[in-house]
Protein backbone atom coordinates (compact mmCIF):
# COMPACT_ATOMS: atom_id res chain seq x y z
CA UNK A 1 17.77 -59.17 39.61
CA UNK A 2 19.93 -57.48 37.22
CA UNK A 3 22.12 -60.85 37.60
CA UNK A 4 19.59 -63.23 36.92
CA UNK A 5 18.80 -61.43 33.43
CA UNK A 6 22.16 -61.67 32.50
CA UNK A 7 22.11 -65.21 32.73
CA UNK A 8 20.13 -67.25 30.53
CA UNK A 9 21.13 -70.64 32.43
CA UNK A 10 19.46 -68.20 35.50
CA UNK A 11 16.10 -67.14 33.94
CA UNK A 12 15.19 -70.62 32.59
CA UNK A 13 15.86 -72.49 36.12
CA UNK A 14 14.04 -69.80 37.51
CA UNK A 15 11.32 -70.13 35.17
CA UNK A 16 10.67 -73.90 35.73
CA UNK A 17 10.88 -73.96 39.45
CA UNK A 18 8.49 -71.50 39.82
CA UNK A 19 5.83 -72.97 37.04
CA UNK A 20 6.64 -76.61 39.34
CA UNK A 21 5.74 -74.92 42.61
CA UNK A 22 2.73 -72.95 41.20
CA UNK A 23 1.56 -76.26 39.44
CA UNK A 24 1.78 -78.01 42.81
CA UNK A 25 -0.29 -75.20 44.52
CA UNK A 26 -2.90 -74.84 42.16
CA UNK A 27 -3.38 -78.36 41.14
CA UNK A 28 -7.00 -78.60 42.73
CA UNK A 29 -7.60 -75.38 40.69
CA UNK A 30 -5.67 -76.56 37.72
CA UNK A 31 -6.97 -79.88 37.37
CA UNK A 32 -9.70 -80.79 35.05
CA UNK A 33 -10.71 -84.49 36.69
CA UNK A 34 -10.61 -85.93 39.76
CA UNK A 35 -6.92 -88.13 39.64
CA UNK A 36 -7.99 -90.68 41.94
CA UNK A 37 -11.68 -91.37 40.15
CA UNK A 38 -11.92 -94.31 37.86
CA UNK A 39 -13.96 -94.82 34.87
CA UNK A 40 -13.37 -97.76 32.71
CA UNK A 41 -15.00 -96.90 29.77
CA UNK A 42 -12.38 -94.38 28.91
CA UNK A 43 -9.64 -96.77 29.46
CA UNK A 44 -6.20 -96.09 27.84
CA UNK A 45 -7.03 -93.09 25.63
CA UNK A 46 -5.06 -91.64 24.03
CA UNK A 47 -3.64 -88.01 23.82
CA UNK A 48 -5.81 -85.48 21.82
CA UNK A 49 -3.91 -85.04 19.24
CA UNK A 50 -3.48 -88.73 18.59
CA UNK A 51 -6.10 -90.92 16.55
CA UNK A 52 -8.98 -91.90 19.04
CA UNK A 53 -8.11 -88.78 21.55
CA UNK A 54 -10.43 -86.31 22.30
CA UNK A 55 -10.83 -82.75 24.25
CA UNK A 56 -12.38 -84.54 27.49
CA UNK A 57 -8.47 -86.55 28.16
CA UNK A 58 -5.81 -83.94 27.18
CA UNK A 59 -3.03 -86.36 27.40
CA UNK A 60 -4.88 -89.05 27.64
CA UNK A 61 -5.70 -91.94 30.48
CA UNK A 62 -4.23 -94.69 31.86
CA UNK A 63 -5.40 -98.57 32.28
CA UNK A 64 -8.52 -97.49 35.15
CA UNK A 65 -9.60 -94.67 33.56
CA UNK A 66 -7.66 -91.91 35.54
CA UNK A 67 -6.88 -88.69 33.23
CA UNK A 68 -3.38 -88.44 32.91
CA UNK A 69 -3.26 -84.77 32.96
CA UNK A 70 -5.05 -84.68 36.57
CA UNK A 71 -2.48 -87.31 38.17
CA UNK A 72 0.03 -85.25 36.51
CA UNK A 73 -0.62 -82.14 38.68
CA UNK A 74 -1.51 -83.58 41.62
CA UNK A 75 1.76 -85.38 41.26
CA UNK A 76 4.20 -82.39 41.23
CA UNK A 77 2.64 -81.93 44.98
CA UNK A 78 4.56 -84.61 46.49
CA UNK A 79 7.25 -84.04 44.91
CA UNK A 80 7.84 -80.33 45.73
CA UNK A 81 6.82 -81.56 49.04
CA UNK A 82 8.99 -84.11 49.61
CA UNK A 83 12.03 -82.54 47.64
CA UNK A 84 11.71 -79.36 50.32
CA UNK A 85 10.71 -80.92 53.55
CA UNK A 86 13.76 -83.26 53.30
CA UNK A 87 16.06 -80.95 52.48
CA UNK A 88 15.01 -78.19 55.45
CA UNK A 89 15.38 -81.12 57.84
CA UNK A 90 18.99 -82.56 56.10
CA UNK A 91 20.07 -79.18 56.07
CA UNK A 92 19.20 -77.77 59.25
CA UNK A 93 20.47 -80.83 60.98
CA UNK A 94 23.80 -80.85 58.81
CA UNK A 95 24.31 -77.37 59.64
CA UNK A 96 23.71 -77.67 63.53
CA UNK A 97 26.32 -80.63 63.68
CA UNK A 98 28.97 -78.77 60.89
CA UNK A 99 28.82 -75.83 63.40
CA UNK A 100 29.29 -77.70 66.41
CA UNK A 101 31.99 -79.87 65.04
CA UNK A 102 33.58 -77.01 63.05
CA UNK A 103 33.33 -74.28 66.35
CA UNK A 104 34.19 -76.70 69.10
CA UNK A 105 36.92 -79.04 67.53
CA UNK A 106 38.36 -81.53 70.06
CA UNK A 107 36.16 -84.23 70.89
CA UNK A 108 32.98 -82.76 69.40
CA UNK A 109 34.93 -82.84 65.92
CA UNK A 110 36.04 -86.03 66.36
CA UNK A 111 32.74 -87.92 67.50
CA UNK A 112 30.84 -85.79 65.07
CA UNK A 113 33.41 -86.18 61.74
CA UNK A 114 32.97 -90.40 62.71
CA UNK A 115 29.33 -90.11 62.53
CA UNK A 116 29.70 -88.14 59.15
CA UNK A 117 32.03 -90.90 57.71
CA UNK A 118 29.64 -93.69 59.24
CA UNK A 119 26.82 -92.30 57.86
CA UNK A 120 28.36 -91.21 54.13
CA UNK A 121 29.86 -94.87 53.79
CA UNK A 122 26.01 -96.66 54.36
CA UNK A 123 24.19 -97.95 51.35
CA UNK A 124 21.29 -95.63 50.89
CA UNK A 125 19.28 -98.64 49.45
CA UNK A 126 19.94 -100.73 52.83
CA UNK A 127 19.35 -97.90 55.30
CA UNK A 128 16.03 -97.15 53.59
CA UNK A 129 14.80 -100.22 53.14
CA UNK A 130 15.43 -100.73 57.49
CA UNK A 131 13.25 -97.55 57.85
CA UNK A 132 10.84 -98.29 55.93
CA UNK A 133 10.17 -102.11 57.66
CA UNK A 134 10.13 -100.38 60.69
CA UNK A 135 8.02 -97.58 60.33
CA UNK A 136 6.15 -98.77 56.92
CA UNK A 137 5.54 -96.79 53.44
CA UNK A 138 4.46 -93.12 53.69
CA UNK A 139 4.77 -89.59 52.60
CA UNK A 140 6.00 -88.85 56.33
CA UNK A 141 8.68 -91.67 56.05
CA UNK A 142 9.82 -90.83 52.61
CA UNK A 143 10.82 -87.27 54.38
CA UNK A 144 12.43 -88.60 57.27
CA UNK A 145 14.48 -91.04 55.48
CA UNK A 146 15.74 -88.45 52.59
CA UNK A 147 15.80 -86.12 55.52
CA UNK A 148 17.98 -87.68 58.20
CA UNK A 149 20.55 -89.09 55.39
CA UNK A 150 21.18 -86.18 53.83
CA UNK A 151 22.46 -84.29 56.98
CA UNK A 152 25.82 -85.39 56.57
CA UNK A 153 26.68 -83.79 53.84
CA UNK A 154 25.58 -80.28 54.84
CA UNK A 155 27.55 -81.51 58.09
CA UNK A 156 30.58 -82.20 56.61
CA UNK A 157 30.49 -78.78 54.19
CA UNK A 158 29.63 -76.64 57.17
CA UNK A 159 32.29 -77.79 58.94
CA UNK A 160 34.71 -77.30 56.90
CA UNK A 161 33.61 -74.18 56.23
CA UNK A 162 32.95 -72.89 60.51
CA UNK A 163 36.85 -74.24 60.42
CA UNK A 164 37.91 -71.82 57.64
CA UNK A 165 36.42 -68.92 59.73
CA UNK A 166 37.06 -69.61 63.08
CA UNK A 167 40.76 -68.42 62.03
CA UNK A 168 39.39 -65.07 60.82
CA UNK A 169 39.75 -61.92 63.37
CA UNK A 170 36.38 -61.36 63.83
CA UNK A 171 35.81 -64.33 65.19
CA UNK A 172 38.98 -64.65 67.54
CA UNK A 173 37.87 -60.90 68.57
CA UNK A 174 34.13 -62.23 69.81
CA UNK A 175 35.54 -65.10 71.53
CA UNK A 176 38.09 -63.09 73.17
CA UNK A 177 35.70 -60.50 74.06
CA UNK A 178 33.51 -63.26 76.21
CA UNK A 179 30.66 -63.51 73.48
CA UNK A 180 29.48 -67.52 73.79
CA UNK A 181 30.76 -70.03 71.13
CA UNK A 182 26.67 -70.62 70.28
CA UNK A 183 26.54 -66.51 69.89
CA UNK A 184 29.45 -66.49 68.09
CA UNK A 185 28.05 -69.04 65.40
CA UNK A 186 24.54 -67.64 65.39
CA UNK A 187 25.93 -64.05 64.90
CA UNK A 188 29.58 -63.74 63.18
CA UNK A 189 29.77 -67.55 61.46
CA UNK A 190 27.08 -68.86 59.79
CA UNK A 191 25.75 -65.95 58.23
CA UNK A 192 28.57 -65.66 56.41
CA UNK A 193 28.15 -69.86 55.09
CA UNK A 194 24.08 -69.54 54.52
CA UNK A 195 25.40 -68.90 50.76
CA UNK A 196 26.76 -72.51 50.54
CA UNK A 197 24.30 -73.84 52.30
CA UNK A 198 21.68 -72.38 50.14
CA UNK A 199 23.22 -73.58 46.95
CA UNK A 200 24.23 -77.46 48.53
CA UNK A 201 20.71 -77.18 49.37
CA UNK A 202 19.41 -76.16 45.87
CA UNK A 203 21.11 -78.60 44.56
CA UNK A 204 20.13 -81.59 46.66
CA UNK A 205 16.76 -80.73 46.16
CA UNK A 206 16.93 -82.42 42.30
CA UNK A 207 18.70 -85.05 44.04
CA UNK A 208 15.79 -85.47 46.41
CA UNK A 209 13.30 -85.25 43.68
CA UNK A 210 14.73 -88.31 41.78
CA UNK A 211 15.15 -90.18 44.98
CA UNK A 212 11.39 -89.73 45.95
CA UNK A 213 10.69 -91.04 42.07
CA UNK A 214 12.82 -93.87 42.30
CA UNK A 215 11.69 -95.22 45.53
CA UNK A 216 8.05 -94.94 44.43
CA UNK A 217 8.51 -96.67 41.31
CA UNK A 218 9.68 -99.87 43.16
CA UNK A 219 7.38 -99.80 45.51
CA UNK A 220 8.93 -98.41 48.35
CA UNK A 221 7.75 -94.70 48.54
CA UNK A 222 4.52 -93.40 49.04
CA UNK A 223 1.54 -95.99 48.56
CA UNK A 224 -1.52 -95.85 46.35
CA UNK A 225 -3.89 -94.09 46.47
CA UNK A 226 -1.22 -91.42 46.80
CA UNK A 227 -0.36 -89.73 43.43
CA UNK A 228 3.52 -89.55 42.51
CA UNK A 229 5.16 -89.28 39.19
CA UNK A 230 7.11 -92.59 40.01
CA UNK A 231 4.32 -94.36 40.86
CA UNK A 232 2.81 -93.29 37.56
CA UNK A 233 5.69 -94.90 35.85
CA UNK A 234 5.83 -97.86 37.30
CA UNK A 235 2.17 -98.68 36.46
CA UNK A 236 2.79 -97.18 33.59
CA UNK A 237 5.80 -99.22 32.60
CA UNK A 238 4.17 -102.81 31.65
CA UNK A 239 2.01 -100.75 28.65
CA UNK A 240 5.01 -98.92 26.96
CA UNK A 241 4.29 -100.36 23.24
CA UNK A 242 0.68 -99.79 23.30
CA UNK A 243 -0.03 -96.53 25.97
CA UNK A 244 3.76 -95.14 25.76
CA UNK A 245 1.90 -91.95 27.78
CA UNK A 246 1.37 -93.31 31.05
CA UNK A 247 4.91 -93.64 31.13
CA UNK A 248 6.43 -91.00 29.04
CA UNK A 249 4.77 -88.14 30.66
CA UNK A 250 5.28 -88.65 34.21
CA UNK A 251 9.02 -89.05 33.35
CA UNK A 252 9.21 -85.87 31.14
CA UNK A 253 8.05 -84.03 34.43
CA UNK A 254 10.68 -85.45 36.62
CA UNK A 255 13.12 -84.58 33.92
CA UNK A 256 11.50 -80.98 34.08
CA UNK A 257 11.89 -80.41 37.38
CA UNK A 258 15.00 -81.44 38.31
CA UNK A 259 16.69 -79.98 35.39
CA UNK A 260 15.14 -76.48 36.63
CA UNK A 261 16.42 -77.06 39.55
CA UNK A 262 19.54 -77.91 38.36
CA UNK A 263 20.14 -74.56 36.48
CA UNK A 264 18.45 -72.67 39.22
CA UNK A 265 21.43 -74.21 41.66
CA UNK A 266 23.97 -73.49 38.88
CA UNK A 267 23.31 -69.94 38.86
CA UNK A 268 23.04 -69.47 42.47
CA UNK A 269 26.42 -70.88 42.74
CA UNK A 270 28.11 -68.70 40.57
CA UNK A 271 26.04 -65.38 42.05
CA UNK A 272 26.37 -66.60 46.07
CA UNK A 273 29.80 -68.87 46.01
CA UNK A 274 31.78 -67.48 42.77
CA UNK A 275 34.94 -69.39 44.41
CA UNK A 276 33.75 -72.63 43.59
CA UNK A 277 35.33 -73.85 40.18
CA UNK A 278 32.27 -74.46 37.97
């Protein structure tokens, strides 16, 4: 704690991550419309402090009707969602894999450091788009995908990192003693990693975050009438000159949220893994 208020950088990524998460569990609480209910009267108005706004449409609507604000919120759902779900599954896969290649060596390390290399040298764009024309469009497959290729990289930094200590006593000592090479990594190794993991981790998360976006806005994420700040920009996108909101404000969150998450990683970095050259 006493850390975190020494660091600026610290308390403001803190700061936005945790308004993002509470945003995304009190949206039905938060939220003054319904985002999904349309109402064509109030078409494409604007912000309330803008000419024509008013106290009903904070930050205004889009081109059905939908308050902005409302979409907004329920938005930040699906991304938090999305952004953790598919990091937990990258990273507990990644790590499983890094410890077996890193622990066993041999064969293991060799079939697993191929797969690592196969899988860090496909396009992201063509392995996604195979997923989805298999399994189809969805919040579930948006995971998966993000999920299962992001594993290599926690893979490939766990490994190197189960190689580093398998050289240290401690370790040679519970090996010699008869202790189990799973034991040994449950116990002695990767407790003393979980602080790179946790900051890879934090990081990927913004990574995530602007994946999810950028496969909703072309279509390829979740579907309507699913709420994501992507897909708010991409409908937004055709009315720039004459309702800049529906765009602008859906990107300003994105922006938000994954540079919170961005200083949150920072400072976890330099508090869990000083050794890393910042």
């Amino acid at each position: 704690m006493k850390q975190l208020r020494r660091s600026p950088v610290g308390m403001i990524g803190t700061f936005m991550v945790v308004s993002v998460v509470l945003v995304a569990l009190l949206a039905p609480l938060l939220a003054p419309h319904d985002p999904g209910q349309h109402n064509r009267r109030e078409r494409f108005q604007p912000p309330v402090w803008m000419d024509g706004g008013n106290a009903t449409y904070l930050l205004g609507t889009d081109q059905l009707g939908r308050d902005v604000l409302s979409r907004l919120l329920y938005g930040s759902r699906i991304s938090v969602a999305v952004g953790v779900a598919s990091v937990i599954i990258g990273g507990a896969l990644g790590a499983l894999f890094g410890l077996l290649a890193g622990l066993y060596g041999g064969r293991v390390d060799t079939i697993i450091s191929r797969a690592i290399d196969t899988f860090l040298a496909l396009p992201f764009l063509i392995l996604v788009l195979a997923v989805i024309g298999i399994l189809g469009p969805s919040l579930l497959t948006i995971i998966l995908v993000l999920g299962f290729t992001g594993w290599a990289t926690y893979a490939r930094v766990v490994r190197g990192e189960t190689m580093a200590m398998r050289e240290r006593e401690f370790v040679g000592a519970a090996l010699a003693l008869g202790a189990s090479r799973l034991r040994v990594a449950a116990k002695h190794v990767f407790p003393n990693i979980t602080a790179s993991v946790i900051v890879l981790a934090t990081l990927d998360v913004a990574a995530t975050i602007l994946a999810e976006s950028s496969l909703s806005f072309l279509g390829l994420g979740v579907q309507p009438p699913a709420v994501t700040w992507g897909l708010m920009i991409s409908s937004g996108r055709d009315y720039l000159s004459s309702a800049w909101w529906l765009a602008v404000f859906p990107g300003l969150c994105i922006s938000y949220t994954v540079l919170g998450v961005i200083f949150l990683g920072d400072f976890l970095r330099d508090v869990l893994d000083p050794k890393i050259d910042t």
